[in-house]
PDB file of N, CA and C in Angstrom:
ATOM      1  N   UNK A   1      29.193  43.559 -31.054  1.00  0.00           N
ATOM      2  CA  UNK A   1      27.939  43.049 -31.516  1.00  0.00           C
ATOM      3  C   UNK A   1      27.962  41.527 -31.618  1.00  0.00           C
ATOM      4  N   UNK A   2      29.141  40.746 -31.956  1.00  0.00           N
ATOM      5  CA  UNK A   2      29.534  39.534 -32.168  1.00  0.00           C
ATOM      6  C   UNK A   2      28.945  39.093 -30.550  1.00  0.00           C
ATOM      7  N   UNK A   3      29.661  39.833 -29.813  1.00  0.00           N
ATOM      8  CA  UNK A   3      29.183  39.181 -28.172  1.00  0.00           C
ATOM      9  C   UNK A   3      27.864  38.732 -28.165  1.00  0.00           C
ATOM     10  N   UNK A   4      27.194  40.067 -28.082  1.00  0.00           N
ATOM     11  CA  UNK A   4      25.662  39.940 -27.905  1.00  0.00           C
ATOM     12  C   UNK A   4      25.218  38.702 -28.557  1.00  0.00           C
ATOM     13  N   UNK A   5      25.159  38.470 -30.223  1.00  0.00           N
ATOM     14  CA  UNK A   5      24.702  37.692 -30.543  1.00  0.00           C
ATOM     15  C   UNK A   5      24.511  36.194 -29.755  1.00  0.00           C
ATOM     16  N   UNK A   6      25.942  35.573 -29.640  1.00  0.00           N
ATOM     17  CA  UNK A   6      26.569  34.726 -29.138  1.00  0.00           C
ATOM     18  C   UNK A   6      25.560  34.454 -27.338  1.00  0.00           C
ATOM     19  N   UNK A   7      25.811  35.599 -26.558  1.00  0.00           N
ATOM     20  CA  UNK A   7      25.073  35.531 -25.565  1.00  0.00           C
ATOM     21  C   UNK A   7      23.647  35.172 -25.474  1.00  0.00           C
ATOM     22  N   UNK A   8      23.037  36.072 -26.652  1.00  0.00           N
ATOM     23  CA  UNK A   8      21.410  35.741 -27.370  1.00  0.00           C
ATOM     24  C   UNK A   8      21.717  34.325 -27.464  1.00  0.00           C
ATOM     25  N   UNK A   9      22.030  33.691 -28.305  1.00  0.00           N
ATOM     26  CA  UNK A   9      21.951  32.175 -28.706  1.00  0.00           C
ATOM     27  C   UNK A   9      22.379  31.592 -27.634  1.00  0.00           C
ATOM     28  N   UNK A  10      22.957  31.854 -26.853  1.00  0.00           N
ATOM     29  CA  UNK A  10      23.207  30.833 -25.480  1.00  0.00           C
ATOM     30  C   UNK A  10      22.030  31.152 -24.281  1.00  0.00           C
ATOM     31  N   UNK A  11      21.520  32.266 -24.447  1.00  0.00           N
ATOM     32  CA  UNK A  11      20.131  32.211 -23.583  1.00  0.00           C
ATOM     33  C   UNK A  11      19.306  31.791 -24.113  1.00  0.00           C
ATOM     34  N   UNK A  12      19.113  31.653 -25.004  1.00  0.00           N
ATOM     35  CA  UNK A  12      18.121  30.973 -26.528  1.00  0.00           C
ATOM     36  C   UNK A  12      18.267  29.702 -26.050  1.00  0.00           C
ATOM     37  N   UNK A  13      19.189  29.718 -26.232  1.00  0.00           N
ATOM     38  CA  UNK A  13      19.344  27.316 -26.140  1.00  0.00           C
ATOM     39  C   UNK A  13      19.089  27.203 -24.735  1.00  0.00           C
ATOM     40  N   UNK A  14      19.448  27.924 -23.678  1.00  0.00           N
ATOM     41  CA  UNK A  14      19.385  27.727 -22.427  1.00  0.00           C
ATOM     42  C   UNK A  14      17.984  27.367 -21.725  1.00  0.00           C
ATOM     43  N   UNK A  15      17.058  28.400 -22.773  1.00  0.00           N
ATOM     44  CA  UNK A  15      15.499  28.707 -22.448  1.00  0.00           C
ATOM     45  C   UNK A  15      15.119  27.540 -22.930  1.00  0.00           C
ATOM     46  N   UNK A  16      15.164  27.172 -24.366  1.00  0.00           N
ATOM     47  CA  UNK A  16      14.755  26.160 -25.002  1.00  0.00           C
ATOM     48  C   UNK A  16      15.019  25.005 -24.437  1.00  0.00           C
ATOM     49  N   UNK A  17      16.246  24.590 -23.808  1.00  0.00           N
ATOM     50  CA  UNK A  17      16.646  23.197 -23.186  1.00  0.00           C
ATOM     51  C   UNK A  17      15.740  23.121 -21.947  1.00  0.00           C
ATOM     52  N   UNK A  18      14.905  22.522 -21.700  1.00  0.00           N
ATOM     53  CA  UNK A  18      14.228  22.030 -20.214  1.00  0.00           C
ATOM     54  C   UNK A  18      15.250  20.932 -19.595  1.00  0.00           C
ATOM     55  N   UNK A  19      15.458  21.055 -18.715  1.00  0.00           N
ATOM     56  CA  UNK A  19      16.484  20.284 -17.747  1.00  0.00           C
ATOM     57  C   UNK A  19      15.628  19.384 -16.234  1.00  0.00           C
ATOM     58  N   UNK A  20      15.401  18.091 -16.391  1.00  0.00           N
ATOM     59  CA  UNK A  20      14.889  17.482 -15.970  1.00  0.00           C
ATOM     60  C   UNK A  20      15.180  16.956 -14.833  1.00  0.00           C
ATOM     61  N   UNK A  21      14.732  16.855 -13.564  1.00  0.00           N
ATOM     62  CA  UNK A  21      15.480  16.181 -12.413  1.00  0.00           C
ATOM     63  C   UNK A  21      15.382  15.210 -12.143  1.00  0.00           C
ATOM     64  N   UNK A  22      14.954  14.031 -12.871  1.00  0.00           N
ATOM     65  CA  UNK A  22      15.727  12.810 -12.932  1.00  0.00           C
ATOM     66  C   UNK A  22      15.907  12.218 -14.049  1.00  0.00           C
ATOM     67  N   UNK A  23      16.685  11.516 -14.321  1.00  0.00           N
ATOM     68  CA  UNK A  23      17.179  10.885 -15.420  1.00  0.00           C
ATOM     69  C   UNK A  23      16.699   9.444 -15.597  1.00  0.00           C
ATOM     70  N   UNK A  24      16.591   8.535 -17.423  1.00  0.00           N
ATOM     71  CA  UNK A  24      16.065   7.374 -17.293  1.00  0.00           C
ATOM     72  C   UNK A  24      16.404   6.886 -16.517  1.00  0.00           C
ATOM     73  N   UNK A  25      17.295   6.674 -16.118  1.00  0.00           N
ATOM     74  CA  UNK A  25      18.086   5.732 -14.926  1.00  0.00           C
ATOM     75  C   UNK A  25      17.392   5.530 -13.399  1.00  0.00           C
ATOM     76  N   UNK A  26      17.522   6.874 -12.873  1.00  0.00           N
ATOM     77  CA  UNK A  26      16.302   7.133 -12.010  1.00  0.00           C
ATOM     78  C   UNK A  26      14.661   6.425 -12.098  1.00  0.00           C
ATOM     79  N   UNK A  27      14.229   7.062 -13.184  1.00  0.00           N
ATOM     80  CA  UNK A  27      12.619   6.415 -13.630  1.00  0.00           C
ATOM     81  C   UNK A  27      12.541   4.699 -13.609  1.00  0.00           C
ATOM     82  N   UNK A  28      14.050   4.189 -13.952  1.00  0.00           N
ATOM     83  CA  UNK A  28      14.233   2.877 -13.926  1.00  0.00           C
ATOM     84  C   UNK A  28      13.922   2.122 -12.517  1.00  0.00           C
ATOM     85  N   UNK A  29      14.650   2.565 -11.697  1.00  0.00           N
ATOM     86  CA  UNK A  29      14.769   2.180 -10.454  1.00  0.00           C
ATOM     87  C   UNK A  29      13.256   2.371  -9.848  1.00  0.00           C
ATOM     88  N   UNK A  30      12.749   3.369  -9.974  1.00  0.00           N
ATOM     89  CA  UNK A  30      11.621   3.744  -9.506  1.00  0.00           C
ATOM     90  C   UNK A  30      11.256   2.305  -9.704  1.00  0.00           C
ATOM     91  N   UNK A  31      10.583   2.225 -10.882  1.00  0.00           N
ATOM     92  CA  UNK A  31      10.068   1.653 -11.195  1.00  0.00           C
ATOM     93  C   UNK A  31      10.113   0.333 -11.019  1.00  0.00           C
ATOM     94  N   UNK A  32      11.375  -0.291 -10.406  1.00  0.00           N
ATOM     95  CA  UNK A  32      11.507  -1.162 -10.132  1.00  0.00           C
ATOM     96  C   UNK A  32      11.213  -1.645  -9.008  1.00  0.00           C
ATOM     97  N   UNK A  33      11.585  -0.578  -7.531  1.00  0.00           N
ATOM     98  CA  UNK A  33      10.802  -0.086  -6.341  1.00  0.00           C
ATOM     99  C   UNK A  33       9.283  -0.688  -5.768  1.00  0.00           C
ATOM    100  N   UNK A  34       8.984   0.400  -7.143  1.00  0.00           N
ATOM    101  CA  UNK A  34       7.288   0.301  -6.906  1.00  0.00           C
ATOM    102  C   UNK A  34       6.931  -1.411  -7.496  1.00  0.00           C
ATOM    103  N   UNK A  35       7.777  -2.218  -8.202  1.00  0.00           N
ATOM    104  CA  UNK A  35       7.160  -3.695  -8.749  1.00  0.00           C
ATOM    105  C   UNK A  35       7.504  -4.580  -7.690  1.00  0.00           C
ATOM    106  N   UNK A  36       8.193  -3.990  -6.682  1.00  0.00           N
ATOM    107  CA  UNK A  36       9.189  -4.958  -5.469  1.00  0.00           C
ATOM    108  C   UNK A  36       7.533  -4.731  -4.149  1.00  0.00           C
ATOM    109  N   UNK A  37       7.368  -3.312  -4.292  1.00  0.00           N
ATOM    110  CA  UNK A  37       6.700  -3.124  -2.957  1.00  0.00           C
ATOM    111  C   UNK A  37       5.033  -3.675  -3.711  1.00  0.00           C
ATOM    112  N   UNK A  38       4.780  -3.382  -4.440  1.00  0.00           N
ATOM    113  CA  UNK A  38       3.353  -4.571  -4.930  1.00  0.00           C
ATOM    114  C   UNK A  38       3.896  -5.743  -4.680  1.00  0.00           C
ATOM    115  N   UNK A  39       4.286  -6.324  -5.353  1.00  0.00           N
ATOM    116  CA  UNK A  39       5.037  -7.805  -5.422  1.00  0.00           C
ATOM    117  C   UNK A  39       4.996  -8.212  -3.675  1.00  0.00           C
ATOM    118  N   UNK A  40       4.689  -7.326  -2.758  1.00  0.00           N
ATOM    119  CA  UNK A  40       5.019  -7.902  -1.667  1.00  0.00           C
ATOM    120  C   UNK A  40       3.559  -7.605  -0.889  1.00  0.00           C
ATOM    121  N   UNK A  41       2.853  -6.787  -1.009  1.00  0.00           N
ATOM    122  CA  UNK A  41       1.987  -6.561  -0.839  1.00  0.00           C
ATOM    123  C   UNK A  41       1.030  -7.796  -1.385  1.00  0.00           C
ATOM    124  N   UNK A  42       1.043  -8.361  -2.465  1.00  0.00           N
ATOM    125  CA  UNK A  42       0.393  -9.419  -3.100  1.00  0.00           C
ATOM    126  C   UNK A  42       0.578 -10.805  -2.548  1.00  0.00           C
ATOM    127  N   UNK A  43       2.210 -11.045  -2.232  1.00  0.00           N
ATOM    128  CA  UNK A  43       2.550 -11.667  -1.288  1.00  0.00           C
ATOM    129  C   UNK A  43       1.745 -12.051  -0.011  1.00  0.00           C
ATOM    130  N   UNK A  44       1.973 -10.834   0.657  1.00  0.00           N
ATOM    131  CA  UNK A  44       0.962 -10.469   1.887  1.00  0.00           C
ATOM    132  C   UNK A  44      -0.488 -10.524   2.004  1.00  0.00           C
ATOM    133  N   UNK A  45      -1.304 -10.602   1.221  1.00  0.00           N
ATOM    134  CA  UNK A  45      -2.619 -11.064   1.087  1.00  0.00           C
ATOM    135  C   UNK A  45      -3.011 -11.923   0.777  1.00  0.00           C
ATOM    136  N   UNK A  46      -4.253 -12.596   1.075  1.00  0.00           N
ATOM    137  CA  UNK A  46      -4.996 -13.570   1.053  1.00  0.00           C
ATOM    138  C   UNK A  46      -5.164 -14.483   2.616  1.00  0.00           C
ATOM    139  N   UNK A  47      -5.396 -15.615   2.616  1.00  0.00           N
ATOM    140  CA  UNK A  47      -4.865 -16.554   4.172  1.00  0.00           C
ATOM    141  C   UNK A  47      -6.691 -16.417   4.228  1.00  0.00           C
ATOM    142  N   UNK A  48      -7.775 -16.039   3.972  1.00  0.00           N
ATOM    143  CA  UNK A  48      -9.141 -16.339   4.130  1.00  0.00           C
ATOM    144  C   UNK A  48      -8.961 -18.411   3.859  1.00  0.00           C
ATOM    145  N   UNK A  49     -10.415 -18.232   4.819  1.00  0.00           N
ATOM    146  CA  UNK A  49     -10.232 -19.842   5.050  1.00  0.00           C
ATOM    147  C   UNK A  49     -11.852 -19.960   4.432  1.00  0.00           C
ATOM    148  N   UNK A  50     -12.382 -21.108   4.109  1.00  0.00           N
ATOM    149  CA  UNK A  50     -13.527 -21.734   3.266  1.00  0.00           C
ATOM    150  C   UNK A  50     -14.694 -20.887   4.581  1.00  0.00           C
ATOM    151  N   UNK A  51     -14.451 -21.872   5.868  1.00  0.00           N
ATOM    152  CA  UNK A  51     -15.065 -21.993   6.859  1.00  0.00           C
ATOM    153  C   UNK A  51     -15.085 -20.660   7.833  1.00  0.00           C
ATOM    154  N   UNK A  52     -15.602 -19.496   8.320  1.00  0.00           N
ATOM    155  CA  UNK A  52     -15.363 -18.537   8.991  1.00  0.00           C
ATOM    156  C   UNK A  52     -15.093 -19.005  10.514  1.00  0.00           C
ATOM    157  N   UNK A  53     -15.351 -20.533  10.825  1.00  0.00           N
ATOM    158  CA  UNK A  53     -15.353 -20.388  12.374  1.00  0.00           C
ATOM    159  C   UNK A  53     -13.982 -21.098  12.915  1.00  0.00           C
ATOM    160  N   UNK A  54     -13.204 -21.565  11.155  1.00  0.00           N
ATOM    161  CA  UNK A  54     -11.784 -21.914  11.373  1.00  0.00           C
ATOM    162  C   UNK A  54     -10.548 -20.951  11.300  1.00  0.00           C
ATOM    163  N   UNK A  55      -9.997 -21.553  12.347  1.00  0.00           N
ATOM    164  CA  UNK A  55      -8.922 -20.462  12.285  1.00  0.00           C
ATOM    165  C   UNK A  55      -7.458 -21.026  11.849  1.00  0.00           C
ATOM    166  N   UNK A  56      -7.150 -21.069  10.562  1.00  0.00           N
ATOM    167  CA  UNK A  56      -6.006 -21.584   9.760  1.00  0.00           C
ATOM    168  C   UNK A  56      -4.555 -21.258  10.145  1.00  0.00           C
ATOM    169  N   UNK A  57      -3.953 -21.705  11.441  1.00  0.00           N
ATOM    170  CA  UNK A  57      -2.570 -20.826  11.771  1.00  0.00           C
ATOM    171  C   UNK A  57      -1.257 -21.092  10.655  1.00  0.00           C
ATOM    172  N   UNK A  58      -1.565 -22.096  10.022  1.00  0.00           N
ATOM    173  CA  UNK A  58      -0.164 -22.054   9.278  1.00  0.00           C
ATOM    174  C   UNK A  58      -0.424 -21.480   8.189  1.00  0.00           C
ATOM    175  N   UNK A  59      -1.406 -20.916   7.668  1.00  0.00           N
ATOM    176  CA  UNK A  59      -1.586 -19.958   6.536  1.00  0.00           C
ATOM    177  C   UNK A  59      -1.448 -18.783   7.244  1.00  0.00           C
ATOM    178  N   UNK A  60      -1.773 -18.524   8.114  1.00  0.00           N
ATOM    179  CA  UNK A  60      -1.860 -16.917   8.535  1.00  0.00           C
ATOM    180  C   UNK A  60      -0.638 -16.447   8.995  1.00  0.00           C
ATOM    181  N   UNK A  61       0.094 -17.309   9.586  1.00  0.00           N
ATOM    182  CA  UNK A  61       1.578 -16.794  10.074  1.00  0.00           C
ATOM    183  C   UNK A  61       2.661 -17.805   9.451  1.00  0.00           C
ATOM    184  N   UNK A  62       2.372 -17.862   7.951  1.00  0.00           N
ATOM    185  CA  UNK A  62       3.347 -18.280   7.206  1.00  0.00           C
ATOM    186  C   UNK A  62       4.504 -17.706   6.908  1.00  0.00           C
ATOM    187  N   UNK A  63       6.048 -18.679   6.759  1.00  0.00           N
ATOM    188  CA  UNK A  63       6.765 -17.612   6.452  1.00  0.00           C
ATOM    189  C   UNK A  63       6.709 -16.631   5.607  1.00  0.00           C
ATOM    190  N   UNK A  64       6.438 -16.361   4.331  1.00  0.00           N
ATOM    191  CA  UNK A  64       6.177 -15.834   2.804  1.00  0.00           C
ATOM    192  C   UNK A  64       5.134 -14.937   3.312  1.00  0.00           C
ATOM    193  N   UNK A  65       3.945 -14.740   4.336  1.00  0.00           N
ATOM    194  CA  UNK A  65       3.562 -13.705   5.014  1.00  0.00           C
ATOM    195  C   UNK A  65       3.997 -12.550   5.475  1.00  0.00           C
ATOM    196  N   UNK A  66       4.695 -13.176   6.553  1.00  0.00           N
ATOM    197  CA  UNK A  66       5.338 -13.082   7.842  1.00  0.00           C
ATOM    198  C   UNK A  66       6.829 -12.490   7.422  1.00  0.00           C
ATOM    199  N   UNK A  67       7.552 -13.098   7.082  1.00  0.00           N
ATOM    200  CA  UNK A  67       9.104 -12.645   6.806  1.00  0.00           C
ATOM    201  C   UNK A  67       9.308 -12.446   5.333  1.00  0.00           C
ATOM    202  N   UNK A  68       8.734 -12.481   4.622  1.00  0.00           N
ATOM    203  CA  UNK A  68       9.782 -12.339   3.225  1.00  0.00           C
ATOM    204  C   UNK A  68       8.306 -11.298   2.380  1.00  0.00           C
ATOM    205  N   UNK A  69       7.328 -11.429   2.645  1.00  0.00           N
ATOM    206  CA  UNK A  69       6.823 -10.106   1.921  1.00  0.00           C
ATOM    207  C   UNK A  69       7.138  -8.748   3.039  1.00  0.00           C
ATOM    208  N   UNK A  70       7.080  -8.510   3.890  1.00  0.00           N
ATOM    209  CA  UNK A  70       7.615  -7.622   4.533  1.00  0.00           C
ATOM    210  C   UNK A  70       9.139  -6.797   3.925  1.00  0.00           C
ATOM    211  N   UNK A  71       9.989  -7.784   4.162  1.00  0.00           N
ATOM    212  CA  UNK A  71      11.414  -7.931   3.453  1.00  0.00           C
ATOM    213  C   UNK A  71      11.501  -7.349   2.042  1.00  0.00           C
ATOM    214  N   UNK A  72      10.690  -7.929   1.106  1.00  0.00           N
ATOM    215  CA  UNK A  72      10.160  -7.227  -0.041  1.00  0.00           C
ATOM    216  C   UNK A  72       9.797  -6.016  -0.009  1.00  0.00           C
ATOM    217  N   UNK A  73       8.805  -5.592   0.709  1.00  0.00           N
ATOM    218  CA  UNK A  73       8.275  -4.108   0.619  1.00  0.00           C
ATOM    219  C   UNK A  73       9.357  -2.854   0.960  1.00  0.00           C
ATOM    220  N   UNK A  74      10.062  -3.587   2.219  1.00  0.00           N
ATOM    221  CA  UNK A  74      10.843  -2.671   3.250  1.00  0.00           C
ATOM    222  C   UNK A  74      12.069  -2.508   1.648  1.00  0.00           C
ATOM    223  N   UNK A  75      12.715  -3.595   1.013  1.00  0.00           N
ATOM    224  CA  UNK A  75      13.479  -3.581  -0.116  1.00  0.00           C
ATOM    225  C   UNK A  75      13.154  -2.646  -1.247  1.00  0.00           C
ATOM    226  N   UNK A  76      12.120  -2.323  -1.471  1.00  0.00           N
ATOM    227  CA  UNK A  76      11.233  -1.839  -2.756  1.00  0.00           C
ATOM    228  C   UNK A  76      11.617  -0.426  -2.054  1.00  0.00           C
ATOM    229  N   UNK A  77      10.667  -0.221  -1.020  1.00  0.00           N
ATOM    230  CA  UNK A  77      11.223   1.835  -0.722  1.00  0.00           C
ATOM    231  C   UNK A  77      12.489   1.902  -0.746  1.00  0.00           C
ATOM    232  N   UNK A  78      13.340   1.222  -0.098  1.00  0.00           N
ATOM    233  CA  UNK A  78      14.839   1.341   0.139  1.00  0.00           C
ATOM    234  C   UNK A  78      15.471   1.496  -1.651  1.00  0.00           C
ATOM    235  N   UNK A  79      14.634   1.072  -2.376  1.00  0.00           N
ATOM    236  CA  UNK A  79      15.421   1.264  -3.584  1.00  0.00           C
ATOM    237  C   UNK A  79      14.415   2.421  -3.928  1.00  0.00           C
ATOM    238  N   UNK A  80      13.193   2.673  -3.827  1.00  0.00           N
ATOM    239  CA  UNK A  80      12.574   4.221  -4.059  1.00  0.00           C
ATOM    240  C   UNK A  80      13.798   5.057  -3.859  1.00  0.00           C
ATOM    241  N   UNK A  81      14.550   5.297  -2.506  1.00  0.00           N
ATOM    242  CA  UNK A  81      14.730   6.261  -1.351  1.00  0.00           C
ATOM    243  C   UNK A  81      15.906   6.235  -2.860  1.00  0.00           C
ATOM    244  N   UNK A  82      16.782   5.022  -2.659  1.00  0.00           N
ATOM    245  CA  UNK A  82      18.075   5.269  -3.906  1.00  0.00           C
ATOM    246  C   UNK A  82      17.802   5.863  -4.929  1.00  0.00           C
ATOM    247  N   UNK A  83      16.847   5.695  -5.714  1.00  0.00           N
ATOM    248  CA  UNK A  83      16.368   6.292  -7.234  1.00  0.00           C
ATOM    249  C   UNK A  83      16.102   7.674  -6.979  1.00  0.00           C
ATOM    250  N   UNK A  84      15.463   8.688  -5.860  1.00  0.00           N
ATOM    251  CA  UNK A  84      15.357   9.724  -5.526  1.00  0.00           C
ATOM    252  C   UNK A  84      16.543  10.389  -5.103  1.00  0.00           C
ATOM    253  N   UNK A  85      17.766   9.600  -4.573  1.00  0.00           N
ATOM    254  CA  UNK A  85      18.834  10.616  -4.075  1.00  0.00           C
ATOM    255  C   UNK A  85      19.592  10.653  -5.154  1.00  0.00           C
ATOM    256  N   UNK A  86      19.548   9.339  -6.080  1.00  0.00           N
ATOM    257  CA  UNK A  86      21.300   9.478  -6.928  1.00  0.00           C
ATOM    258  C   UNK A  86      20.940  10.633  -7.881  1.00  0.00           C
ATOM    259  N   UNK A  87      21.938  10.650  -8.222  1.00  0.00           N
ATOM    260  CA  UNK A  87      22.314  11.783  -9.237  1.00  0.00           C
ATOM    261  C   UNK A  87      22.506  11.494 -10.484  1.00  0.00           C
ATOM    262  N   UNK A  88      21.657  12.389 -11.412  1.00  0.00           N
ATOM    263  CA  UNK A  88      21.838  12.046 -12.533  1.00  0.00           C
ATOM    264  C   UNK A  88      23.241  11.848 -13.097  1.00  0.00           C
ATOM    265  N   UNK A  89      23.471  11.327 -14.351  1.00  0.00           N
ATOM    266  CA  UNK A  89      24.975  11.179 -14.608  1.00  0.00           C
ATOM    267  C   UNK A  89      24.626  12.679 -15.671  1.00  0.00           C
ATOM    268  N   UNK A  90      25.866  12.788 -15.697  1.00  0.00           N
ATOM    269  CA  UNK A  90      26.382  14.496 -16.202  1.00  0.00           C
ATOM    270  C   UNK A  90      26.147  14.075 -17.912  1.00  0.00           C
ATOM    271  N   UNK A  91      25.474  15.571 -18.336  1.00  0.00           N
ATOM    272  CA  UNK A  91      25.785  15.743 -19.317  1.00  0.00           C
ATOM    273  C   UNK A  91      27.230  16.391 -20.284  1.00  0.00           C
ATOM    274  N   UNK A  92      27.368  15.841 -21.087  1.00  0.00           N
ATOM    275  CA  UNK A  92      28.337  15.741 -22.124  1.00  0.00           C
ATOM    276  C   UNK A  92      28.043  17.705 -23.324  1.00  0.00           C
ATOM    277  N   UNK A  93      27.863  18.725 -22.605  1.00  0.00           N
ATOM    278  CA  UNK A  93      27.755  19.816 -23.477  1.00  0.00           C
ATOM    279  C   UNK A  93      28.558  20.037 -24.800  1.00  0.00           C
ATOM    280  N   UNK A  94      28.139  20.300 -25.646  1.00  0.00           N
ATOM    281  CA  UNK A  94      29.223  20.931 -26.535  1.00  0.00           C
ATOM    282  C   UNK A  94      29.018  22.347 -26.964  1.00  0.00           C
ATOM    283  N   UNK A  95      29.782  23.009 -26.896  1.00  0.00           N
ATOM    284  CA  UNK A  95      29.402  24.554 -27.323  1.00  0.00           C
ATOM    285  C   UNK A  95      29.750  24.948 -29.082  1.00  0.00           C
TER     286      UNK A  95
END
């Protein structure tokens, strides 16, 4: 009878514990991801000129356009893609 009990309370806690698939750590990164790929996107916009019949080439194919918000965005998923594969760090059980 001792068993049973014991088994009861470990399906008990088992039910009760929700087990989450990612960890703060994870949510961190995310989150950091998603502030890299805005951040570059924001970057990447604007270059409108006063005049519509001018055509502004060193605003439009600026570097900070052109090479480094790109760089940014492509950086931001690449750390999404990381925050989605790693693995949570292990929990510490005690029985």
């Amino acid at each position: 009878m001792s068993k049973n009990k014991n088994t009861a309370a470990t399906a008990q806690k088992q039910a009760t514990q929700q087990d989450f698939l990612f960890d703060k750590s994870n949510y961190i990164w995310m989150l950091a991801g998603v502030v890299l790929v805005v951040i570059g996107f924001m970057l990447m916009s604007g270059g409108k000129s006063e005049d519509p019949t001018k055509f502004n080439y060193d605003e439009i194919y600026s570097t900070m356009r052109i090479t480094i918000a790109p760089l940014m965005i492509l950086i931001g998923f690449a750390i999404e893609i990381y925050a989605i594969m790693k693995k949570p760090a292990a929990k510490n059980e005690s029985n």
